[in-house]
Protein backbone atom coordinates (compact mmCIF):
# COMPACT_ATOMS: atom_id res chain seq x y z
CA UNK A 1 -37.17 75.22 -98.72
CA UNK A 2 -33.92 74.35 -100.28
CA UNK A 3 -31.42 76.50 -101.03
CA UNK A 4 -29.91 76.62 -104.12
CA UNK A 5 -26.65 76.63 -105.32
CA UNK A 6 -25.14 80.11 -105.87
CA UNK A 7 -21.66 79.93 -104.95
CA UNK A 8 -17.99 77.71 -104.94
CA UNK A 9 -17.65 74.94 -102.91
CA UNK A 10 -15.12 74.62 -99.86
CA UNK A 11 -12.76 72.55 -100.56
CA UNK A 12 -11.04 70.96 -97.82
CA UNK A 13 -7.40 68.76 -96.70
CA UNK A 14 -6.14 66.02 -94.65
CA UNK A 15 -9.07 64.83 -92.57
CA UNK A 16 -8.21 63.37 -89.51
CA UNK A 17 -9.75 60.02 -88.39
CA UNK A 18 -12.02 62.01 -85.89
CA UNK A 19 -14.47 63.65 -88.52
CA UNK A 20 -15.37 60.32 -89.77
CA UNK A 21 -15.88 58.67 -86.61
CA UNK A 22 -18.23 61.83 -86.06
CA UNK A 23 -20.12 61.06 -89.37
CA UNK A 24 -20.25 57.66 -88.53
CA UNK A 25 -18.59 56.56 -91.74
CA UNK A 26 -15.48 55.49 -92.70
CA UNK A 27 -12.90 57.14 -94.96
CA UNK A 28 -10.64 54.28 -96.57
CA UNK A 29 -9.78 56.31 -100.11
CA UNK A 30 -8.15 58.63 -97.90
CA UNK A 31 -5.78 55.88 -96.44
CA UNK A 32 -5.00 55.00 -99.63
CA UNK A 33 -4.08 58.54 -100.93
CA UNK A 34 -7.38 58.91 -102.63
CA UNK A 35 -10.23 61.63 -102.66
CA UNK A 36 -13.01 62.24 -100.30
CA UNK A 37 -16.41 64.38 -100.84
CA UNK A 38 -18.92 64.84 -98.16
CA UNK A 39 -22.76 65.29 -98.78
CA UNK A 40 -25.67 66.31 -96.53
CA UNK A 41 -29.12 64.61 -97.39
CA UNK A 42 -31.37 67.21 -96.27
CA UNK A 43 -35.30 66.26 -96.90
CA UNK A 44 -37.82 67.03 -99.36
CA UNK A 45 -41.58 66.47 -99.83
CA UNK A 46 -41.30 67.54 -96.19
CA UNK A 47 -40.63 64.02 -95.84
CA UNK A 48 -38.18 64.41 -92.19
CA UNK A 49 -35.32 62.66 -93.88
CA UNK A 50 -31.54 63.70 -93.57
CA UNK A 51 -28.52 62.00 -93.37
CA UNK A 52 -25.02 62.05 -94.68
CA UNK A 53 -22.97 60.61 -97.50
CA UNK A 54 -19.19 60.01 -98.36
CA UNK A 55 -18.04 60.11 -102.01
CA UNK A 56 -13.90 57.78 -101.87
CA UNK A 57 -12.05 57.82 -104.97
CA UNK A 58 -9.09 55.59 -105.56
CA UNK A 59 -8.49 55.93 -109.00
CA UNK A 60 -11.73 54.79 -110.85
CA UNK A 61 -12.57 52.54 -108.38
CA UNK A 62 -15.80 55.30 -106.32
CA UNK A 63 -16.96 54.03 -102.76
CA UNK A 64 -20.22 55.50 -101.87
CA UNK A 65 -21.27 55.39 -98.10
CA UNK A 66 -24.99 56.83 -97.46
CA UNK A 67 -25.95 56.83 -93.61
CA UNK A 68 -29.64 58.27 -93.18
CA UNK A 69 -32.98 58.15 -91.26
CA UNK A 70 -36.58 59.33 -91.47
CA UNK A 71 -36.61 56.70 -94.34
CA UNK A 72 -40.17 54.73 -94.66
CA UNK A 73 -39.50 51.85 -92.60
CA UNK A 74 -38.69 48.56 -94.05
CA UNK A 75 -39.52 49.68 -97.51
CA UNK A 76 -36.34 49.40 -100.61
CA UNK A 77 -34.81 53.09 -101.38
CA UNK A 78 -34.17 54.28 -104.69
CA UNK A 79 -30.98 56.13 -105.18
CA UNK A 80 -28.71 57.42 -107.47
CA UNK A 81 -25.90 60.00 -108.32
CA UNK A 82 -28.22 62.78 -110.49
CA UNK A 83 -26.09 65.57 -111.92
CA UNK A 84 -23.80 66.01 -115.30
CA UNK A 85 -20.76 65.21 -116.45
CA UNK A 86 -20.47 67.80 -119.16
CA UNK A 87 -20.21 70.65 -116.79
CA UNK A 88 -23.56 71.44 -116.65
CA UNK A 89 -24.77 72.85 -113.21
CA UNK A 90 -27.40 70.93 -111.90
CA UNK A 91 -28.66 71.16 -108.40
CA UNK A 92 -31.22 69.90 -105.44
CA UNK A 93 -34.83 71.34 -106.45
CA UNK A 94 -37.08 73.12 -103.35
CA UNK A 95 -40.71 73.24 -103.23
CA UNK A 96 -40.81 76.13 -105.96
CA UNK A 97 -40.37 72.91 -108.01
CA UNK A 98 -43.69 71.59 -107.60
CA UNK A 99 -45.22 73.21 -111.29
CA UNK A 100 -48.55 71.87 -110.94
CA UNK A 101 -49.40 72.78 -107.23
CA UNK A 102 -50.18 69.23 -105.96
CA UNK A 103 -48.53 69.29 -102.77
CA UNK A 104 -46.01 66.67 -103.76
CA UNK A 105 -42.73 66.98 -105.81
CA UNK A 106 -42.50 64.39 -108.03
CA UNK A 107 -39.42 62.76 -109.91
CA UNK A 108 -40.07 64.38 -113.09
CA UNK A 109 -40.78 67.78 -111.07
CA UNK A 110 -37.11 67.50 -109.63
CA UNK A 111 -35.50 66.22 -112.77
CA UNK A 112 -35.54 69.78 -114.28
CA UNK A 113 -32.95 70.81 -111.27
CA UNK A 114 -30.91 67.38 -110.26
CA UNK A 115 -30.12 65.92 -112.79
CA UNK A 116 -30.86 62.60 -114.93
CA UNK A 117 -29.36 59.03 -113.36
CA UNK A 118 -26.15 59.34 -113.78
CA UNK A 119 -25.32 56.36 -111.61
CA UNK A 120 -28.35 53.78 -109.77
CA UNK A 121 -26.44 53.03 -106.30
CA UNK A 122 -28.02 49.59 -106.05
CA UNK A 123 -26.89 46.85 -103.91
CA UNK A 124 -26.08 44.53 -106.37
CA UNK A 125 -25.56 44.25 -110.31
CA UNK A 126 -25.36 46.54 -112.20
CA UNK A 127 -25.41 50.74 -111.79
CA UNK A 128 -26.41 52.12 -114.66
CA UNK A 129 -28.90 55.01 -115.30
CA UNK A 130 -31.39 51.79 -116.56
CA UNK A 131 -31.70 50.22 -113.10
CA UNK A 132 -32.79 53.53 -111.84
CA UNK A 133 -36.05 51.99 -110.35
CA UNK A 134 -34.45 48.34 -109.92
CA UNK A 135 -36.36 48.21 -106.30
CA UNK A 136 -35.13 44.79 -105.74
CA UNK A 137 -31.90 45.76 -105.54
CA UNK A 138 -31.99 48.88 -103.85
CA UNK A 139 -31.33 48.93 -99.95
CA UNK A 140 -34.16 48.39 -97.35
CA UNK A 141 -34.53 50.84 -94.38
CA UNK A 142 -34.92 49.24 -91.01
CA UNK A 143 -37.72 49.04 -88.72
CA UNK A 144 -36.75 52.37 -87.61
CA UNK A 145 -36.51 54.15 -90.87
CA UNK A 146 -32.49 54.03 -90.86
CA UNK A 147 -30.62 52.90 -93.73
CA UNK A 148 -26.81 52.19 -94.10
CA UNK A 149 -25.58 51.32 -97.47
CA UNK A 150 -21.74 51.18 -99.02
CA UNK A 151 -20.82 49.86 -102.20
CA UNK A 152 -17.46 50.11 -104.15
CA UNK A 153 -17.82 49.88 -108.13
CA UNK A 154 -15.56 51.33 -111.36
CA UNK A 155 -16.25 54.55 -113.03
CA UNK A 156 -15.60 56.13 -116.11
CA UNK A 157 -12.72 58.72 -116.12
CA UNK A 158 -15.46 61.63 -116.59
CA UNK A 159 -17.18 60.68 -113.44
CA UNK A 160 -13.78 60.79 -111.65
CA UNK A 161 -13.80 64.58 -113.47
CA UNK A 162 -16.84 65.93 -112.76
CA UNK A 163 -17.27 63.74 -109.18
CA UNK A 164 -18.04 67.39 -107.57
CA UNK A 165 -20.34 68.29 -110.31
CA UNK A 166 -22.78 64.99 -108.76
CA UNK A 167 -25.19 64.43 -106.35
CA UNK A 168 -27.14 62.12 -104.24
CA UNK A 169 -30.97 61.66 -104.31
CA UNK A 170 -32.50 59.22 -101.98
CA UNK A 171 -36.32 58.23 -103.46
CA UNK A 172 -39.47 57.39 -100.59
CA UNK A 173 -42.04 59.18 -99.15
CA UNK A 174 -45.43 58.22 -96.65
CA UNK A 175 -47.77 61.31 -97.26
CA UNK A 176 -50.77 59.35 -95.58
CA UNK A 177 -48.23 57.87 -92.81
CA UNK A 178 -49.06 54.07 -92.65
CA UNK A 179 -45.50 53.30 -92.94
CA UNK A 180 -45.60 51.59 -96.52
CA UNK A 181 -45.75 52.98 -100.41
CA UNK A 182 -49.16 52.58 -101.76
CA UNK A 183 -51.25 54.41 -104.44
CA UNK A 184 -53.91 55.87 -101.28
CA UNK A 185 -50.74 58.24 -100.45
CA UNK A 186 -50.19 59.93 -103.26
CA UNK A 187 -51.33 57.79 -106.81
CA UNK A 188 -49.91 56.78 -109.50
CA UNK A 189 -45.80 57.72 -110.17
CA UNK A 190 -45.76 59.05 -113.70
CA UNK A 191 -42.32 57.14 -114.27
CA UNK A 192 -44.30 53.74 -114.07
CA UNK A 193 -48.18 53.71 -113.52
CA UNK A 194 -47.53 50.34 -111.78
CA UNK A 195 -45.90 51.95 -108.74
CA UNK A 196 -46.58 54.20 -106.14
CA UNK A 197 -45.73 58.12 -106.39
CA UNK A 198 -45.02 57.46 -102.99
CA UNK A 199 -42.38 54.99 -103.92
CA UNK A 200 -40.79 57.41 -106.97
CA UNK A 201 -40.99 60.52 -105.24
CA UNK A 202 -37.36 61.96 -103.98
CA UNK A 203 -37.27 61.77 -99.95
CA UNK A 204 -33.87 63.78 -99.25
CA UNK A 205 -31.42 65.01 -101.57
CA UNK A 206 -28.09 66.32 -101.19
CA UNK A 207 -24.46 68.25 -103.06
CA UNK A 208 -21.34 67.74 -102.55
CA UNK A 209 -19.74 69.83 -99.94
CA UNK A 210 -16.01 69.78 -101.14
CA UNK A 211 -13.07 67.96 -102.01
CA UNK A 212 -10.83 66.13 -99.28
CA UNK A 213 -13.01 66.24 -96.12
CA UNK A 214 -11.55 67.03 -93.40
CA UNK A 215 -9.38 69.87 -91.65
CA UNK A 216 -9.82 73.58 -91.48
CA UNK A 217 -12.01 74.98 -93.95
CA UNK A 218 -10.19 77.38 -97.12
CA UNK A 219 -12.83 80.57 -97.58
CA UNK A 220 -16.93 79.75 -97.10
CA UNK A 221 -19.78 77.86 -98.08
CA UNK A 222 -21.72 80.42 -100.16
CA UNK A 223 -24.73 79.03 -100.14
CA UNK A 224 -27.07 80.85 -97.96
CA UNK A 225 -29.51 79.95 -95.37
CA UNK A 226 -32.57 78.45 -95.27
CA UNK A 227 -34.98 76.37 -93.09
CA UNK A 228 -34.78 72.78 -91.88
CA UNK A 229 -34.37 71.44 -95.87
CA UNK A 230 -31.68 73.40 -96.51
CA UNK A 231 -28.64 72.12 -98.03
CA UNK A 232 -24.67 72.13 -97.12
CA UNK A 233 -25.63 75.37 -95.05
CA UNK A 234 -23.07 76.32 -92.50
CA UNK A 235 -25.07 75.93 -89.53
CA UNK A 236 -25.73 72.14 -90.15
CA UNK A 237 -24.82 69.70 -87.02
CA UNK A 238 -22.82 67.75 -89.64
CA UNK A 239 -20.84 70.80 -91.16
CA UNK A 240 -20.80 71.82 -87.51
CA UNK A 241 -18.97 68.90 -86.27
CA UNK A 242 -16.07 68.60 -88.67
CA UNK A 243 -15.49 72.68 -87.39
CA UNK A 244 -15.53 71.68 -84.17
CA UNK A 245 -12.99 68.25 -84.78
CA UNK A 246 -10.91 70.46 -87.16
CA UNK A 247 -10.22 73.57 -84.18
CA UNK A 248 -10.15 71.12 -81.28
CA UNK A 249 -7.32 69.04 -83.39
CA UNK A 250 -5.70 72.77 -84.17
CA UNK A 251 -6.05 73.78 -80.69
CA UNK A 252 -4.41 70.36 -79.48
CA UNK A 253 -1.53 71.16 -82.10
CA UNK A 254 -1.38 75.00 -80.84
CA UNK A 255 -1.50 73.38 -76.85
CA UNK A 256 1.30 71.47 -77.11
CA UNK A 257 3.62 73.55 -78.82
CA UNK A 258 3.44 75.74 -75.85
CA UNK A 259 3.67 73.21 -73.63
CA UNK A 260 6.76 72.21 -74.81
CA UNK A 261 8.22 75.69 -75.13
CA UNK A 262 7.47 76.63 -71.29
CA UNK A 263 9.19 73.40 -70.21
CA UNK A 264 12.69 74.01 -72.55
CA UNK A 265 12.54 77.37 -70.54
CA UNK A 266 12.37 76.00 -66.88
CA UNK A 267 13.77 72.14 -66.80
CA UNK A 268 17.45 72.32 -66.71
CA UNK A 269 19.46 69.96 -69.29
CA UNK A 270 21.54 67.29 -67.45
CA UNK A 271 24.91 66.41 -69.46
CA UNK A 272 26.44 62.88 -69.55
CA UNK A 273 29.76 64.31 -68.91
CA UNK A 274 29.34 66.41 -66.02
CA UNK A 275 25.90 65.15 -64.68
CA UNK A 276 25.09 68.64 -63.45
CA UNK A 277 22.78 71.06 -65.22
CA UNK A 278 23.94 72.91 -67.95
């Protein structure tokens, strides 16, 4: 199940161009002397979906990039930013969630922990908490159940705030496996009775990791362990990767220093006055 939030966030500094080519997304707030947060999509409804997210502020101007998989192919993805801006804590729900013991987690279910809309990432028009199940403008997974999807739009200064305090939920499950949303799977949703739970029902959902991605880690992530749905847990290949970028790019650093100090010790300087060594 997932784990839920008990602890601070890492924060992190001055990522190097090497951790985003390792999360397959780009960082171009950074460039700009902006603010990057990193999120894991880890699944729910036991639905095999992960993936990862990048939250780039410039300003008010938020780019969010959302790479993931396991996604029901070549159906449209709901998707929002859930959480508060009034410094309430919200976080990703776990199958605990699930009040009336139907197997599934549903929307309404995983409300009580995430979060209302806060922003609708769709593709096009507008983002606000209204077009939350705007499925024509939401992004389509491929044949293969990936989905890329970046957008750049203008916030409101308390987004910008409370950008930590946010969180991406990715909506889509197949509970009969046919590769489509239909009402067989799991019913009705209980948002609107003319859609599929299947189609309402969160798929993956994940927190922000820290501020600045990138670097060495300052302190740990305390938020626990957990099995394959857990989220922002240390042991994640994502999480995992950035450690491994961040020492090898330390170790590079630490490498060269030496280097350099051996050969000051042993190559003799050469003078232009003399031309023998000093």
């Amino acid at each position: 199940m997932i784990v839920k939030r008990t602890g601070r966030l890492v924060v992190l500094a001055a990522a190097p161009a090497a951790v985003f080519l390792t999360l397959g997304l780009s960082g171009p707030a950074l460039a700009q002397g902006g603010k990057a947060y990193q999120i894991d999509l880890a699944q729910l409804n036991d639905s095999g979906s992960r993936g990862t997210a990048m939250l780039s502020l410039n300003g008010n101007q938020l780019t969010v990039q959302i790479e993931s998989q396991g996604m029901v192919p070549g159906q449209p993805s709901a998707q929002h930013l859930h959480g508060s801006t009034n410094g309430h804590d919200f976080h990703c729900p776990d199958a605990s969630d699930d009040t009336n013991h139907d197997g599934i987690l549903s929307n309404t279910e995983a409300t009580v922990d995430y979060g209302n809309i806060n922003i609708s990432l769709t593709t096009s028009g507008d983002t606000k908490a209204t077009s939350g199940l705007a499925v024509e403008r939401m992004p389509v997974a491929d044949k293969q159940g990936k989905l890329s999807y970046k957008r750049t739009i203008t916030v409101a200064q308390d987004v910008v705030d409370h950008i930590k305090d946010l969180h991406i939920v990715q909506h889509g499950i197949d509970r009969n496996k046919n590769n489509k949303y239909d009402f067989e799977g799991a019913g009705k949703s209980e948002l609107d009775p003319k859609l599929p739970q299947e189609a309402t029902a969160p798929t993956n959902c994940g927190m922000v990791m820290g501020a600045s991605v990138g670097s060495i880690p300052v302190g740990g992530i305390e938020t626990g362990g957990g099995d394959p749905q857990s989220v922002a847990a240390p042991a994640t290949a994502t999480t995992g990767a950035v450690l491994a970028v961040s020492a090898a790019v330390a170790g590079a650093a630490a490498g060269a220093l030496l280097v350099a100090r051996r050969r000051a010790a042993v190559v003799p300087v050469r003078t232009e006055t003399t031309g023998a060594a000093a």
